[in-house]
C-alpha atoms as a PDB file:
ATOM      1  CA  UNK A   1     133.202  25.039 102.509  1.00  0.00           C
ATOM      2  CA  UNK A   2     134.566  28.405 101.549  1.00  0.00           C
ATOM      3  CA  UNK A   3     137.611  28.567 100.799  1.00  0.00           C
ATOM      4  CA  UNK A   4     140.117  31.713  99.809  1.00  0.00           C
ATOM      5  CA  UNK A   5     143.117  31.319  97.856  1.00  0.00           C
ATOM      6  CA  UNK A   6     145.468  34.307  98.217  1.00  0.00           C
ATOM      7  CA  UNK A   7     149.145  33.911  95.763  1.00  0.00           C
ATOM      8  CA  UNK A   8     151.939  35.934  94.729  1.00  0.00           C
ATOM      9  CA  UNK A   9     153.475  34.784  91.668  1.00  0.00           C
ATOM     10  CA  UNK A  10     156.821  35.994  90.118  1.00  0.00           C
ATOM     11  CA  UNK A  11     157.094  33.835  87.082  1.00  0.00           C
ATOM     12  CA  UNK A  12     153.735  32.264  87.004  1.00  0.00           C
ATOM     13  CA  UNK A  13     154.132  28.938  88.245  1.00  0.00           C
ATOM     14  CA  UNK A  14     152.192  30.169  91.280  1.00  0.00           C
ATOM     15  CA  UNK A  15     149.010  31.241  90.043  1.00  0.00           C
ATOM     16  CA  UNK A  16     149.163  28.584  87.564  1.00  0.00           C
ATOM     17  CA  UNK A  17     149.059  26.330  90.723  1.00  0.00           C
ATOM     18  CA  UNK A  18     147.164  28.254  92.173  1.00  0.00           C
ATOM     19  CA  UNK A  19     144.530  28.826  89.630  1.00  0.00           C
ATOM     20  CA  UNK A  20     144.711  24.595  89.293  1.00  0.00           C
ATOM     21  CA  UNK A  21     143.826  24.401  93.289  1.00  0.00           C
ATOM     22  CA  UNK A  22     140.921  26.776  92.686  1.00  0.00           C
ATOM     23  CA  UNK A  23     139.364  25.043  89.928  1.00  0.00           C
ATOM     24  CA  UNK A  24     139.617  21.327  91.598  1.00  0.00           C
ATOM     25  CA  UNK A  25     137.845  22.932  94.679  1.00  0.00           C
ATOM     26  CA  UNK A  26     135.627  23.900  92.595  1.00  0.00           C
ATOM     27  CA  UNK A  27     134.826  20.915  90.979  1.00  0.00           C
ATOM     28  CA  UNK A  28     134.414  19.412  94.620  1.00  0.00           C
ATOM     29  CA  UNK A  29     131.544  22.054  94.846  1.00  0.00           C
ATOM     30  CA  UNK A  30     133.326  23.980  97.335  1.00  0.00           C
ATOM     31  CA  UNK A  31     132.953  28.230  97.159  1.00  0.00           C
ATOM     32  CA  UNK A  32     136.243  29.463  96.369  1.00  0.00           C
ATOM     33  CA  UNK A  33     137.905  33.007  95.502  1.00  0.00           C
ATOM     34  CA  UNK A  34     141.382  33.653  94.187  1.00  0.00           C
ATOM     35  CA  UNK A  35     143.558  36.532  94.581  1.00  0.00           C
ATOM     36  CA  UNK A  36     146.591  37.582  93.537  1.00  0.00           C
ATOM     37  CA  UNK A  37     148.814  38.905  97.071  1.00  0.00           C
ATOM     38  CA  UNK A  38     149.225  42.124  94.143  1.00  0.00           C
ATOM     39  CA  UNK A  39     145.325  42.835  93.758  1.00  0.00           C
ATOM     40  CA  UNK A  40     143.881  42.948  96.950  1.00  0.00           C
ATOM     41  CA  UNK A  41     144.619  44.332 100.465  1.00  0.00           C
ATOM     42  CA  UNK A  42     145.819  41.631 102.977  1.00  0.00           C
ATOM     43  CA  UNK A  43     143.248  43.346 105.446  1.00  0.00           C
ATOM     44  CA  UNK A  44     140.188  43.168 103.267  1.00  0.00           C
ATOM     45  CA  UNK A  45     140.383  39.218 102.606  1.00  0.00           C
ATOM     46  CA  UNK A  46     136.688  37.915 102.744  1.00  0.00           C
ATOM     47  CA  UNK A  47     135.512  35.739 105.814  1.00  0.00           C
ATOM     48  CA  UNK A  48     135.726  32.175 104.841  1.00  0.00           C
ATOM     49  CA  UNK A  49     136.441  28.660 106.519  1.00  0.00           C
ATOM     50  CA  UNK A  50     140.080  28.297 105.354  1.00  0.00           C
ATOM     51  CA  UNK A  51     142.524  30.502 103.846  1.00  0.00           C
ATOM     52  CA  UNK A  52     145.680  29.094 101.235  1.00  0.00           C
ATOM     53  CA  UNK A  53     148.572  31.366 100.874  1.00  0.00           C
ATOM     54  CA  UNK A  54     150.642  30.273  98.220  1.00  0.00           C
ATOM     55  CA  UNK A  55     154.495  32.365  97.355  1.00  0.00           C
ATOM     56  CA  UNK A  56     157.383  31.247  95.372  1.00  0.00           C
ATOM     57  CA  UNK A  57     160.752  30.405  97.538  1.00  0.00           C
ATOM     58  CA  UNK A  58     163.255  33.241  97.204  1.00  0.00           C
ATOM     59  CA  UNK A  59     166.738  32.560  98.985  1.00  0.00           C
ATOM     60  CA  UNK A  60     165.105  29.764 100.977  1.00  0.00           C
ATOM     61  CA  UNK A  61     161.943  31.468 102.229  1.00  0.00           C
ATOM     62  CA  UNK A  62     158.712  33.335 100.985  1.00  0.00           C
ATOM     63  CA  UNK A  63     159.189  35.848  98.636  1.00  0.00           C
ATOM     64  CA  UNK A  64     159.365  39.054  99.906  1.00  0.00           C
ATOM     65  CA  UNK A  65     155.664  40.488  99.268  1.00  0.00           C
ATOM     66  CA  UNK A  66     154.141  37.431 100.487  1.00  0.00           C
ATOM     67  CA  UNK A  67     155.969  37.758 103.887  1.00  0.00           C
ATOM     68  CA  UNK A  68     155.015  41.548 104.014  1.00  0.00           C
ATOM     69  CA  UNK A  69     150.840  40.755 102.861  1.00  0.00           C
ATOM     70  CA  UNK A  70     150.760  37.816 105.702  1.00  0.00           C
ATOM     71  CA  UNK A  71     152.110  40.196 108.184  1.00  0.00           C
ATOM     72  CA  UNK A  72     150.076  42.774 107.436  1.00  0.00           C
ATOM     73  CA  UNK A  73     147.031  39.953 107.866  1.00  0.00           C
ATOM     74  CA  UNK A  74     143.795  41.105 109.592  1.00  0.00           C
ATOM     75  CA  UNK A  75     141.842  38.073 109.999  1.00  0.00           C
ATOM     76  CA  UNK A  76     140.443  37.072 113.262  1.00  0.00           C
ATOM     77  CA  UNK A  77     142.167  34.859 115.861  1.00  0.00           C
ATOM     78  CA  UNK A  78     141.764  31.080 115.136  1.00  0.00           C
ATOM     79  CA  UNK A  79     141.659  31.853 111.490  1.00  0.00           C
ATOM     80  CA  UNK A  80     142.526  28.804 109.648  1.00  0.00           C
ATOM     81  CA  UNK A  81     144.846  28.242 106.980  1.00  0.00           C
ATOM     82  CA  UNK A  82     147.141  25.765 105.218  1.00  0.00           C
ATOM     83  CA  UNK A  83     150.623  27.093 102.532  1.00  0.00           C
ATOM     84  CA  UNK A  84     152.142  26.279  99.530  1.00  0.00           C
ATOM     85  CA  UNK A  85     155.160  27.077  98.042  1.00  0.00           C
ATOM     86  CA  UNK A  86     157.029  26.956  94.508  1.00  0.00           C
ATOM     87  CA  UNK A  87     160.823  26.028  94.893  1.00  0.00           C
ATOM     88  CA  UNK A  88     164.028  24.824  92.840  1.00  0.00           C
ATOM     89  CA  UNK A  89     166.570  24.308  95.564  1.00  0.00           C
ATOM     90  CA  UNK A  90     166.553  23.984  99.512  1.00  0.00           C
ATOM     91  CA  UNK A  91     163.019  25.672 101.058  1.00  0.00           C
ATOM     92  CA  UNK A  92     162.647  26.896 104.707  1.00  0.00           C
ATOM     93  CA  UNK A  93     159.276  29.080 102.897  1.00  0.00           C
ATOM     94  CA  UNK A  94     156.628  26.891 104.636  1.00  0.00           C
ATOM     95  CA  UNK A  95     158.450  26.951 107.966  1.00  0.00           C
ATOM     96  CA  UNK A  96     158.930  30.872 107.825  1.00  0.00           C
ATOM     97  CA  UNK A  97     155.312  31.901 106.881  1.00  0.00           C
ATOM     98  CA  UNK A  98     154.218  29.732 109.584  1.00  0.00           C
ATOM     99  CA  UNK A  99     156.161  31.375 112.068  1.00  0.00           C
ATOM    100  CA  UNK A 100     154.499  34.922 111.060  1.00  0.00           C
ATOM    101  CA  UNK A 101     150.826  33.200 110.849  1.00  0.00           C
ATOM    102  CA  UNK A 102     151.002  31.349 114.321  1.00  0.00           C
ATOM    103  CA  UNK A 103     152.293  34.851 115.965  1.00  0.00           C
ATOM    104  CA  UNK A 104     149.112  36.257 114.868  1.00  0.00           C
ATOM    105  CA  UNK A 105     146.897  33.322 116.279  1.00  0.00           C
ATOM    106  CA  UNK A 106     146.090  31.513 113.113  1.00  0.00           C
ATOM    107  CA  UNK A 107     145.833  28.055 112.963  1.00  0.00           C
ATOM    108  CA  UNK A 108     147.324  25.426 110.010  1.00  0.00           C
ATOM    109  CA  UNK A 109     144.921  22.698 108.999  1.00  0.00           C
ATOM    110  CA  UNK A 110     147.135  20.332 107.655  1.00  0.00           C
ATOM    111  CA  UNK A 111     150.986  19.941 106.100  1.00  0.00           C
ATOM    112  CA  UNK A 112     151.587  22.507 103.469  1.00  0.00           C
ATOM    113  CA  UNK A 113     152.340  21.187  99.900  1.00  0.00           C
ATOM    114  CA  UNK A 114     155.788  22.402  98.235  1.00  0.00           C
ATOM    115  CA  UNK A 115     155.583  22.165  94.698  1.00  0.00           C
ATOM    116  CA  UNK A 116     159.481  22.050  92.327  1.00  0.00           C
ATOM    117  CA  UNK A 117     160.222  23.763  89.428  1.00  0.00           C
ATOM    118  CA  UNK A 118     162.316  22.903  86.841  1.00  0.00           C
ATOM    119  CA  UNK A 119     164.196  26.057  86.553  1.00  0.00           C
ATOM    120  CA  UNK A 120     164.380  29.646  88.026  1.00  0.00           C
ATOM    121  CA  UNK A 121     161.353  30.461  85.899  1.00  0.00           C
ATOM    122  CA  UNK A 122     159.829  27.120  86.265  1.00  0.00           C
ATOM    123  CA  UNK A 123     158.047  25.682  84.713  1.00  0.00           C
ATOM    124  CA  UNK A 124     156.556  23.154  87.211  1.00  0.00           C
ATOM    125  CA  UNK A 125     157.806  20.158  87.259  1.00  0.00           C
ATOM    126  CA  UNK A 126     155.494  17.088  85.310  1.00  0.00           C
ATOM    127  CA  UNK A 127     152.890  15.618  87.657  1.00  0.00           C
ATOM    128  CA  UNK A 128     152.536  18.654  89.998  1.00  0.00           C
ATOM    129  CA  UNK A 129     148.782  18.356  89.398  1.00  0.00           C
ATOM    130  CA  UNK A 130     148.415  15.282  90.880  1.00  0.00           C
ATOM    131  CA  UNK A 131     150.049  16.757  93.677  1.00  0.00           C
ATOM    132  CA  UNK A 132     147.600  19.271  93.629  1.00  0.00           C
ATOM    133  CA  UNK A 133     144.481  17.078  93.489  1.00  0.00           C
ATOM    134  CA  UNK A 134     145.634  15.161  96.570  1.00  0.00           C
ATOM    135  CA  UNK A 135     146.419  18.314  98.843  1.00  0.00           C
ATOM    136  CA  UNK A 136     142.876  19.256  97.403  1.00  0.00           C
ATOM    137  CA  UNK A 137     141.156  16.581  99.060  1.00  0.00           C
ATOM    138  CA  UNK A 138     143.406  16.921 102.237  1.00  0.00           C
ATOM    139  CA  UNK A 139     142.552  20.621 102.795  1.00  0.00           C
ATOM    140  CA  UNK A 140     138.787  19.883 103.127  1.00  0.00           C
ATOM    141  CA  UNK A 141     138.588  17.130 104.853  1.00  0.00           C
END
């Protein structure tokens, strides 16, 4: 399967999730890329089979350049994708990005995966790979 892996990271807890997701996909022998939402153009993403957008939670939703790159998404109808999100208190972030991807005609694959962190600058909380691992195998099945 190929797979692309687009994040936006304030504090780097999401690309080091992130960059953990990529390399277990990996390891499953799937093709993946990862991008930061800051180095590419949300219009240029490559063609692949499923896309993962991944923000931190700011004031209960997606950060504010991850809303703006989804919603300035180019992909074709039917796209699919699945989210993940960083948080420390209440998150809507999931819910919200949603809402802008299924406007557009995109289609989620399965549950998205909200990961805690410890503080406002994380770090992740102990055992969030595992969590990882198992929304690995989820994703591509």
């Amino acid at each position: 399967m190929k797979i692309c892996i687009a994040y936006y990271s304030r504090y780097g807890n999401g690309k080091e999730a992130a960059e953990y997701l990529h390399s277990q996909l990996v390891k499953m022998g799937h093709v993946v890329v990862l991008h930061s939402a800051d180095s590419i153009d949300p219009k240029l993403l490559p063609a692949v089979d499923l896309y993962v957008f991944s923000t931190p939670t700011h004031m209960s939703g997606p950060a504010g350049r991850m809303k703006r790159f989804l919603k300035k998404l180019a992909l074709p109808e039917g796209s699919r994708y699945v989210l993940i999100t960083t948080y420390m208190g209440n998150t809507k972030a999931l819910l919200k990005m949603e809402k802008i991807l299924e406007k557009k005609g995109y289609v989620k694959t399965h549950d998205g995966l909200e990961l805690k962190v410890a503080g406002m600058e994380g770090p992740l909380v102990d055992g969030y790979k595992e969590f990882v691992e198992n929304f690995a195998h989820k994703i591509v099945k």
